[in-house]
C-alpha atoms as a PDB file:
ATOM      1  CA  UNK A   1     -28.393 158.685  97.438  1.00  0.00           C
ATOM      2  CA  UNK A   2     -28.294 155.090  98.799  1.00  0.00           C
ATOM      3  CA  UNK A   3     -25.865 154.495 101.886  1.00  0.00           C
ATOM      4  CA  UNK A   4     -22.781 152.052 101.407  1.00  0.00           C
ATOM      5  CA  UNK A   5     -24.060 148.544 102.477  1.00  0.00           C
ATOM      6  CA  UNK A   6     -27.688 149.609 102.595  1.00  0.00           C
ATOM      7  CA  UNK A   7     -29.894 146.808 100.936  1.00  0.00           C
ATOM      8  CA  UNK A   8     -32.765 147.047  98.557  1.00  0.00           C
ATOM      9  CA  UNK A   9     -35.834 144.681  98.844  1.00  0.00           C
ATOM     10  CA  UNK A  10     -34.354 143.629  95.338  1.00  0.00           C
ATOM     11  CA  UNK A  11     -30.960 142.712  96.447  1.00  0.00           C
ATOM     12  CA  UNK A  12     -30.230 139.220  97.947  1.00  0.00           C
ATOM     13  CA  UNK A  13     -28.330 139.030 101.210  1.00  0.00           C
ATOM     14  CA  UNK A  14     -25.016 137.835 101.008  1.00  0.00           C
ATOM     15  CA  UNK A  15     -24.580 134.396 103.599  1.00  0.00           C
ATOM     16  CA  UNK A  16     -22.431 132.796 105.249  1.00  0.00           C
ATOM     17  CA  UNK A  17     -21.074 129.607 103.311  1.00  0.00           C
ATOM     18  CA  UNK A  18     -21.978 126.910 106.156  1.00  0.00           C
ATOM     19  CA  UNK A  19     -25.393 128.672 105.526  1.00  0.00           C
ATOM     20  CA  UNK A  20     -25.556 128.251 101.901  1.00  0.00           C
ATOM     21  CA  UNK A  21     -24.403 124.824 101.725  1.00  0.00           C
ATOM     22  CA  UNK A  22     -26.885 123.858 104.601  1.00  0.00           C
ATOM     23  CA  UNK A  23     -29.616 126.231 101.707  1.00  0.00           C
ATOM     24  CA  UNK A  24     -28.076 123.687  99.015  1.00  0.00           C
ATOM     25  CA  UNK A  25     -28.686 120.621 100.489  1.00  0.00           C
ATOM     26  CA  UNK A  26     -32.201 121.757 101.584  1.00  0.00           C
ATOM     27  CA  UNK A  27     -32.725 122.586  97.718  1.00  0.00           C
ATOM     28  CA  UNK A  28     -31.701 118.938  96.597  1.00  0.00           C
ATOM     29  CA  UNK A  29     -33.731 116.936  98.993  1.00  0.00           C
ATOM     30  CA  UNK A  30     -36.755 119.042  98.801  1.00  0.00           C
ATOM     31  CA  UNK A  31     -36.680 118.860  94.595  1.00  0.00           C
ATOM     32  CA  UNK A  32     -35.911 115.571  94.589  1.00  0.00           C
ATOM     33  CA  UNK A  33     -37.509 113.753  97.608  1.00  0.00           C
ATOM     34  CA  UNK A  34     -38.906 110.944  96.122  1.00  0.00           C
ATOM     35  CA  UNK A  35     -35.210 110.014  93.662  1.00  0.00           C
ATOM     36  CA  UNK A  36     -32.195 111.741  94.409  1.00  0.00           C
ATOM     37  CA  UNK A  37     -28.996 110.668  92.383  1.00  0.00           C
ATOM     38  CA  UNK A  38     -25.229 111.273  92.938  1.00  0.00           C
ATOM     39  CA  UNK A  39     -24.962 113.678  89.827  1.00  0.00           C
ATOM     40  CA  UNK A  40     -21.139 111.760  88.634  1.00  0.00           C
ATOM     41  CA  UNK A  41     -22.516 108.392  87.406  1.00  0.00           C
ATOM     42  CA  UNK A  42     -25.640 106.275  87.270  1.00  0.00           C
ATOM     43  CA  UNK A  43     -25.810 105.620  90.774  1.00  0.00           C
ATOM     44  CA  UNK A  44     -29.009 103.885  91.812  1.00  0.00           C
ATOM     45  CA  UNK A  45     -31.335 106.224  93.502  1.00  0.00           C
ATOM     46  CA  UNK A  46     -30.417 106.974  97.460  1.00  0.00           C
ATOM     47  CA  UNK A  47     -32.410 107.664 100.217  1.00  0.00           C
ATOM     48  CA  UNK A  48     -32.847 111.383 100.436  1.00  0.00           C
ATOM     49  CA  UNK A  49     -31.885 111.604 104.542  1.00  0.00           C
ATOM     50  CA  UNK A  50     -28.492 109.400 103.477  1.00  0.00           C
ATOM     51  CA  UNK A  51     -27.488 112.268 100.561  1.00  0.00           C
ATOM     52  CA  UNK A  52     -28.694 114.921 103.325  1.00  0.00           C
ATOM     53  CA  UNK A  53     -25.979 113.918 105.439  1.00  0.00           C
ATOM     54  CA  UNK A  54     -23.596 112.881 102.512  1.00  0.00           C
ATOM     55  CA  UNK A  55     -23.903 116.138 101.480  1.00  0.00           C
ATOM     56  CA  UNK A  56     -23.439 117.284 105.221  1.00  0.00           C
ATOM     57  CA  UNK A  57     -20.375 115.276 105.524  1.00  0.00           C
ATOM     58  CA  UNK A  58     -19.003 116.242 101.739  1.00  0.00           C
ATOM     59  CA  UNK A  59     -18.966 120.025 103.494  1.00  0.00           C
ATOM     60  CA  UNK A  60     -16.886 119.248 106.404  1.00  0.00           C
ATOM     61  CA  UNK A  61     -14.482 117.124 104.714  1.00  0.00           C
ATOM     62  CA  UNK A  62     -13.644 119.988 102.301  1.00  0.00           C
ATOM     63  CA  UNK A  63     -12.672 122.234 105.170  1.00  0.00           C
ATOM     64  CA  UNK A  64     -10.039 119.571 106.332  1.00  0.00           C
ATOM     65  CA  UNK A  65      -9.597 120.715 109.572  1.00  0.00           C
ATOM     66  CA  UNK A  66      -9.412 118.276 112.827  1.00  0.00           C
ATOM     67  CA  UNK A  67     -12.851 119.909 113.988  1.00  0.00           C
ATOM     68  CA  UNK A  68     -14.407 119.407 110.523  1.00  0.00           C
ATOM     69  CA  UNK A  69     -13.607 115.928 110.290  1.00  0.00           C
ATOM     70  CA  UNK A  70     -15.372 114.691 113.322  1.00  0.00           C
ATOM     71  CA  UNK A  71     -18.490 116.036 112.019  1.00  0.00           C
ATOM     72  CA  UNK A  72     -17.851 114.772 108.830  1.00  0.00           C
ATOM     73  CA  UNK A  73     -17.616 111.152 110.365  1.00  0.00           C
ATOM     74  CA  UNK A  74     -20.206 111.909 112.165  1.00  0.00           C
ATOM     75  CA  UNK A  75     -22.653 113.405 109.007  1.00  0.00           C
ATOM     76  CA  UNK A  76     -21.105 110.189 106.866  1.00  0.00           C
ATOM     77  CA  UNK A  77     -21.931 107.757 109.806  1.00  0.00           C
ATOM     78  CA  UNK A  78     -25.508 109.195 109.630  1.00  0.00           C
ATOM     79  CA  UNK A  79     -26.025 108.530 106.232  1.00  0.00           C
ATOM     80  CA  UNK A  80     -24.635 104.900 106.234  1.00  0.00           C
ATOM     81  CA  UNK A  81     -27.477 104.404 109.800  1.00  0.00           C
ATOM     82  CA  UNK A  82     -30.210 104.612 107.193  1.00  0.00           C
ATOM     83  CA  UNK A  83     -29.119 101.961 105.625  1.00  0.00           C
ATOM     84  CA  UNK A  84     -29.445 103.277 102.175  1.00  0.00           C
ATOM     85  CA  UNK A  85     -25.666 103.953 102.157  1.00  0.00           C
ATOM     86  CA  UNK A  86     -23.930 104.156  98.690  1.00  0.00           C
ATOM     87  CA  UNK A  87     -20.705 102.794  98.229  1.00  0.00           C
ATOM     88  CA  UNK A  88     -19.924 106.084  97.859  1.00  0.00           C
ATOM     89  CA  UNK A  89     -20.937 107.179 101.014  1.00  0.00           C
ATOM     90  CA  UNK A  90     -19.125 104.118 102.528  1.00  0.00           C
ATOM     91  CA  UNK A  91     -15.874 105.410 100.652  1.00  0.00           C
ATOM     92  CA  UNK A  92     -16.243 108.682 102.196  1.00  0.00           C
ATOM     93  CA  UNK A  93     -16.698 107.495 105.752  1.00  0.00           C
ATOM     94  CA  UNK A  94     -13.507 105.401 105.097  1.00  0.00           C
ATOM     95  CA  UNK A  95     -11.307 108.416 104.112  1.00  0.00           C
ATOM     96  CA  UNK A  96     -12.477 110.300 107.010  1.00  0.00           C
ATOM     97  CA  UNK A  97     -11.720 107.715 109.503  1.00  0.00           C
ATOM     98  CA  UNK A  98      -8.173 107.260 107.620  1.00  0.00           C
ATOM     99  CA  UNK A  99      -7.424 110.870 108.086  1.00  0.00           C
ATOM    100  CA  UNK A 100      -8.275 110.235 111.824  1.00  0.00           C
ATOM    101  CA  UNK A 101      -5.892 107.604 111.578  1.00  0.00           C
ATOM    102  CA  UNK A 102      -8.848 105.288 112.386  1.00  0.00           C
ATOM    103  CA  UNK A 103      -7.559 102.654 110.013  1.00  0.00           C
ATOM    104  CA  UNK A 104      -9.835  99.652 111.266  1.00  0.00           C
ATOM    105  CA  UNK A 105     -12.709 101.421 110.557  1.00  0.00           C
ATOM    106  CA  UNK A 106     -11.738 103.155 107.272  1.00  0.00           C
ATOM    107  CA  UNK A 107     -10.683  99.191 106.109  1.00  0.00           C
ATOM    108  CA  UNK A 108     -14.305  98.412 107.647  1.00  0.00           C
ATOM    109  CA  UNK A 109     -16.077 101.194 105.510  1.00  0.00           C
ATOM    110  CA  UNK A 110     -13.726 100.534 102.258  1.00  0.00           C
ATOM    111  CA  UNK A 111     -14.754  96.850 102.122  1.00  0.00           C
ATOM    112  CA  UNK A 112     -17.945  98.097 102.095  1.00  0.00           C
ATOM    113  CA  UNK A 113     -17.424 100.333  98.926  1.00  0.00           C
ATOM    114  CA  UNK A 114     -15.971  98.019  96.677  1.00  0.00           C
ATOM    115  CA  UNK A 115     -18.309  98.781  94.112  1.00  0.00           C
ATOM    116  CA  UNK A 116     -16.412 102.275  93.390  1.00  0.00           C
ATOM    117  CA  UNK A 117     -12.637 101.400  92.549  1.00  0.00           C
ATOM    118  CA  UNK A 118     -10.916 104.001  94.227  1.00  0.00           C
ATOM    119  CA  UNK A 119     -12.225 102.455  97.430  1.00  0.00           C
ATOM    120  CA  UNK A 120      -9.646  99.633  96.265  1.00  0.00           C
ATOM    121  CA  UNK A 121      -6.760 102.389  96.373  1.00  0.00           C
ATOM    122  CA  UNK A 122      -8.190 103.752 100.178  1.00  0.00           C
ATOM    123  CA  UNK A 123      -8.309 100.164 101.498  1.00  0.00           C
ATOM    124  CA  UNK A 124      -4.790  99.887 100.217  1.00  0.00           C
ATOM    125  CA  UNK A 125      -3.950 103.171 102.076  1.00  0.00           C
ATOM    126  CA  UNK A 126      -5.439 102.416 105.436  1.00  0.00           C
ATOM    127  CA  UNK A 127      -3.999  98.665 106.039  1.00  0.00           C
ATOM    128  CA  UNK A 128      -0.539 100.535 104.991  1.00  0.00           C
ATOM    129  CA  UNK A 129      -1.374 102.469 107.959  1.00  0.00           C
ATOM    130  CA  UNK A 130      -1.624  99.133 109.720  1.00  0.00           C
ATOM    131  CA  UNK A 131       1.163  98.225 108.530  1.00  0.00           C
ATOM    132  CA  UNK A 132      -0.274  95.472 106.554  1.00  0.00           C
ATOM    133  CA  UNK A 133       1.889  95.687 102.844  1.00  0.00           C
ATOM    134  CA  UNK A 134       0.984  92.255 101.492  1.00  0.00           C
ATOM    135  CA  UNK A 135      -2.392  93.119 101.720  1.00  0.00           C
ATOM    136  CA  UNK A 136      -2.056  96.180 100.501  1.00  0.00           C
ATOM    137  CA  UNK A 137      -0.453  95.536  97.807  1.00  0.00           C
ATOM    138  CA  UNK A 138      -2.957  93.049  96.737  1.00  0.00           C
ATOM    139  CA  UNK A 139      -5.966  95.994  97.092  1.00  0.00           C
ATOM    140  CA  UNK A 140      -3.501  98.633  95.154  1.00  0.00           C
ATOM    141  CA  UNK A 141      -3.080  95.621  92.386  1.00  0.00           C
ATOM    142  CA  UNK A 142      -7.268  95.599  91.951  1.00  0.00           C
ATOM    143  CA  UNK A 143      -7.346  99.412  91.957  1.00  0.00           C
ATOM    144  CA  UNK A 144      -4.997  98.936  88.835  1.00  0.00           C
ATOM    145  CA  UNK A 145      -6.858  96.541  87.461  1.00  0.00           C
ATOM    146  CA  UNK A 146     -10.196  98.128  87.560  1.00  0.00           C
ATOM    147  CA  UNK A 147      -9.047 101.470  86.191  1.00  0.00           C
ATOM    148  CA  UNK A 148      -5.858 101.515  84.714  1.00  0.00           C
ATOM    149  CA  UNK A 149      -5.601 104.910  83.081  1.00  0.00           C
ATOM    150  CA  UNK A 150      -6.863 106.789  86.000  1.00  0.00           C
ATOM    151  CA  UNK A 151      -4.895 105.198  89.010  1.00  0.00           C
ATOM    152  CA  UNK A 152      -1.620 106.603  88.839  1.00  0.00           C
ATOM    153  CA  UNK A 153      -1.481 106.839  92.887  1.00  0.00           C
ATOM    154  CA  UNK A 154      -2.471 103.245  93.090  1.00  0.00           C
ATOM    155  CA  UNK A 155       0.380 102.424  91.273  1.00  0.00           C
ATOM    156  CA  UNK A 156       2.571 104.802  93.136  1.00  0.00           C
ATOM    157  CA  UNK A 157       0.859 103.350  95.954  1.00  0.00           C
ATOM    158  CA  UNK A 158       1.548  99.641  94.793  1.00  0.00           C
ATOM    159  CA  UNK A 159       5.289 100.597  94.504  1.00  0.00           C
ATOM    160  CA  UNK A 160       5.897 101.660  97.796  1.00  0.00           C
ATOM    161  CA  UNK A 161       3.653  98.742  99.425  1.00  0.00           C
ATOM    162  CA  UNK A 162       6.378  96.610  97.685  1.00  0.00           C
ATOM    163  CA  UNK A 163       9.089  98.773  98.981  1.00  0.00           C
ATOM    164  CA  UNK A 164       7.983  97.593 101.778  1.00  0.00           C
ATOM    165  CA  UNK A 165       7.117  94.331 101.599  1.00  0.00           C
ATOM    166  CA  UNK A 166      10.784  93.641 100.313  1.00  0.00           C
ATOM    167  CA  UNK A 167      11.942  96.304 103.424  1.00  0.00           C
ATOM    168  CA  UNK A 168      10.019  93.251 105.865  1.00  0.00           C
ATOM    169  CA  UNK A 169      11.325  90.621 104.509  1.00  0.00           C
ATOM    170  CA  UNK A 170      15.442  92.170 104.769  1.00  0.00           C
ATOM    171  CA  UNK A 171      14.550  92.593 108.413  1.00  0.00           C
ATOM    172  CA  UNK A 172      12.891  89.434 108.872  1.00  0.00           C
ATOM    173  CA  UNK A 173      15.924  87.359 107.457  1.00  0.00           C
ATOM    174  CA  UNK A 174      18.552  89.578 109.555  1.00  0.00           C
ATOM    175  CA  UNK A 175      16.833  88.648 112.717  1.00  0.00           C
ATOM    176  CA  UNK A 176      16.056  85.202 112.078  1.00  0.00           C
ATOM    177  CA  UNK A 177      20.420  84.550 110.916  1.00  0.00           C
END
């Protein structure tokens, strides 16, 4: 009779998820070292060590804890130091600094990605967290634009932007009577 949690030389050992995920990502880059393509379009080809640490970062940012999204920064702002940096990548770097309520730098990053049009919708989001609605309003107007059908939270997003452009401009004419 076998004991209860005894393993066979058949069995594979269960691991840890950071484990597998750092397994993964090994897997990827070492089948594809030469061209290595973001698997949800027809990205051009990207630098193996930049989807490494995309990959890396991707990780961390799904835990979404404080800790987690340091080192997804800093996996994202490894990828984008090969310069071989997707606009994806860029995008991704942007959202982490915005949750980090870096908004300078997520603007910075989301300029950058302007090739994928939901970077359009996170520029929006981070110069409403500078409290910037006219220009935000004009990025949440492109993400419209670009992709009408899918960017129901850039028009959400392009409502309240007005909401407050209009709130401004009431407190700038009080204070100016």
């Amino acid at each position: 009779a076998a004991e209860v949690g005894a393993r066979h030389d058949h069995e594979v050992p269960l691991v840890a998820s950071d484990e597998l995920a750092q397994l993964a990502v090994q897997l990827v880059v070492g089948v594809a070292a030469d061209v290595v393509k973001f698997i949800d379009g027809d990205q051009p080809a990207v630098d193996p060590e930049a989807y490494d640490a995309y990959l890396r970062g991707r990780s961390y940012w799904d835990k979404r804890t404080p800790a987690a999204i340091r080192s997804a920064i800093q996996s994202f702002e490894q990828a984008v130091a090969t310069g071989n940096a997707s606009p994806k990548i860029h995008n991704n770097l942007g959202l982490a600094y915005a949750r980090r309520e870096r908004y300078i730098e997520a603007s910075e990053s989301f300029r950058k990605a302007t090739d994928e049009p939901r970077a359009y919708n996170n520029l929006g989001v981070a110069l409403m967290g500078m409290r910037k609605p006219k220009q935000a309003a004009a990025c949440f107007e492109k993400a419209v634009e670009s992709n009408p059908q899918f960017y129901e939270n850039a028009s959400e997003n392009l409502r309240q932007a007005r909401q407050a452009i209009e709130k401004e401009a009431a407190t700038n004419s009080t204070t100016v009577s």
